[in-house]
Each structure stands twice: as structure tokens, then as C-alpha cells.
Protein backbone atom coordinates (compact mmCIF):
# COMPACT_ATOMS: atom_id res chain seq x y z
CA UNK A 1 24.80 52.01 -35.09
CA UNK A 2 24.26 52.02 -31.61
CA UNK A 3 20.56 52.05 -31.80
CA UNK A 4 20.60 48.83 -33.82
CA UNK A 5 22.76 47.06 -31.33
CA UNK A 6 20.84 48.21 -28.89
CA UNK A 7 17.66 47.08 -31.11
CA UNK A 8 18.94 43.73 -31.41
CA UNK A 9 19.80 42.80 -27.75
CA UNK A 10 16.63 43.94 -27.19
CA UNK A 11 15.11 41.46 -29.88
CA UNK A 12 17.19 39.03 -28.94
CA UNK A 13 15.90 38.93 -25.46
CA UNK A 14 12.17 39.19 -27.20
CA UNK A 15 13.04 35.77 -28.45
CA UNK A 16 14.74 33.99 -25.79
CA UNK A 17 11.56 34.80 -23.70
CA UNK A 18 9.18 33.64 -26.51
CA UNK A 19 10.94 30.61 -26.39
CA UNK A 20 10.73 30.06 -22.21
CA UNK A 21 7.54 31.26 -22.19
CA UNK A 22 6.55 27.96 -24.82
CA UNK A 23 8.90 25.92 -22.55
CA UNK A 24 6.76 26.96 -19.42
CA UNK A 25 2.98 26.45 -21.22
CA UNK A 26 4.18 22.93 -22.22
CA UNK A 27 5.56 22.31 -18.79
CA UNK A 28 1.90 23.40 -17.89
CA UNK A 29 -0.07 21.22 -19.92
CA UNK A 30 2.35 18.30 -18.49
CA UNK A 31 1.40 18.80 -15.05
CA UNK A 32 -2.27 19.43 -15.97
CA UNK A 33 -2.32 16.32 -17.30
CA UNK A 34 -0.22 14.61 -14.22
CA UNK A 35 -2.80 16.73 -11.97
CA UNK A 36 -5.90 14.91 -13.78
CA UNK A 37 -4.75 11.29 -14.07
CA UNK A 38 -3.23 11.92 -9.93
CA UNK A 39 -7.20 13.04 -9.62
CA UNK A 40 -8.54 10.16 -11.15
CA UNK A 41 -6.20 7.54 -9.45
CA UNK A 42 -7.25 8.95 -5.97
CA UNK A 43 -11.28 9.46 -7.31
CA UNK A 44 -10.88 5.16 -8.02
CA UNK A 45 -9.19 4.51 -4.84
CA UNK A 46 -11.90 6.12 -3.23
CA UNK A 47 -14.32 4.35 -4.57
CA UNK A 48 -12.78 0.92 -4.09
CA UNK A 49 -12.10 2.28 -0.42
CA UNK A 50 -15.66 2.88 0.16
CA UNK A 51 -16.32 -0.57 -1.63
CA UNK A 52 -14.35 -2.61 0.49
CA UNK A 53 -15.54 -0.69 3.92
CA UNK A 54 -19.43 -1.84 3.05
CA UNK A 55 -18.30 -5.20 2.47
CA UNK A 56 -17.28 -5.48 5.54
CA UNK A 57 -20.07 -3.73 7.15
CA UNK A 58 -21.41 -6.73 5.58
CA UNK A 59 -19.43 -9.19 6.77
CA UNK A 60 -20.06 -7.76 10.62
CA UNK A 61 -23.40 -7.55 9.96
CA UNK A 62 -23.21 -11.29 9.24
CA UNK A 63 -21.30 -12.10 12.53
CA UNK A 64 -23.28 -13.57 15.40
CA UNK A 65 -23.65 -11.80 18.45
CA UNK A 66 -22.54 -12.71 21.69
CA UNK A 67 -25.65 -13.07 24.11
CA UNK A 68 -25.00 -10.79 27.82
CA UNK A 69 -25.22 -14.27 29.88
CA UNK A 70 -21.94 -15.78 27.12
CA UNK A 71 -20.18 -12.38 27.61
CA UNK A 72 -20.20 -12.53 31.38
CA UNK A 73 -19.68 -16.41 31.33
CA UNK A 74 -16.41 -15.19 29.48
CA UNK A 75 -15.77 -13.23 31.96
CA UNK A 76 -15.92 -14.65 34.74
CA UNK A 77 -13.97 -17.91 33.56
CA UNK A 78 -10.39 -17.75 34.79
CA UNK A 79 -7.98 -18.35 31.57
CA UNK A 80 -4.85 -20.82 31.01
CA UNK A 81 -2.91 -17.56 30.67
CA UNK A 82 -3.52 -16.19 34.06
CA UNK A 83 -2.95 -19.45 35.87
């Protein structure tokens, strides 16, 4: 008698186990999947990162620029400000 109580606490915590151990793979898969979309999301922002960086190399690429003799003009000039 006391075998088979003792053989069914002993299943019983068999089960209980099976059961967690099904909670934890699902809980697994769930934050695989959270892991690969999270991957994905920063793999896009990357890429619109690096997008947006060459258009503006672009852009100051396009900008004129300022010849020595304007640079020391600018200089040299007193401003409003200072007056």
C-alpha cells in the first residue's frame, strides 16, 4: 500500500513536470519568435539608418564651399552681436 502511494506521488510529480516542461518550450518558441521579428526590426532600421546617412552625404556633397579669402572675410568682419 505504501509503495503505491509512494508510486503515485511520484507519478504525479512525473506529470506536473511534463506539463511545465510544455509550458516552458512554448514560452520558448514565443520569445524565439519575439527574438526574430526584434532582429528584423533593428536589421530595417539599419538599413534605413545607413539610407538616410548617404543622403545626406549627398546633400553635403551638394553644398558649396566657402573659398579661404570668404572664410577670413568672415572673420575678420566685426558682428551686430558683439557691438
Amino acid at each position: 500500500m505504501a509503495d503505491t502511494k509512494h508510486l503515485d506521488q511520484i507519478t504525479e510529480r512525473v506529470e506536473r513536470l511534463l506539463l511545465r516542461h510544455e509550458e516552458l518550450q512554448h514560452t520558448n518558441q514565443q520569445l524565439h519568435e519575439q527574438v526574430q521579428a526584434l532582429q528584423a526590426e533593428r536589421d530595417s532600421l539599419k538599413s534605413r539608418l545607413h539610407a538616410a546617412r548617404a543622403r545626406i552625404d549627398a546633400l553635403l556633397d551638394r553644398l558649396p564651399q566657402p573659398s579661404a579669402s570668404a572664410a577670413q572675410t568672415t572673420a575678420d568682419t566685426p558682428s551686430q552681436d558683439r557691438a
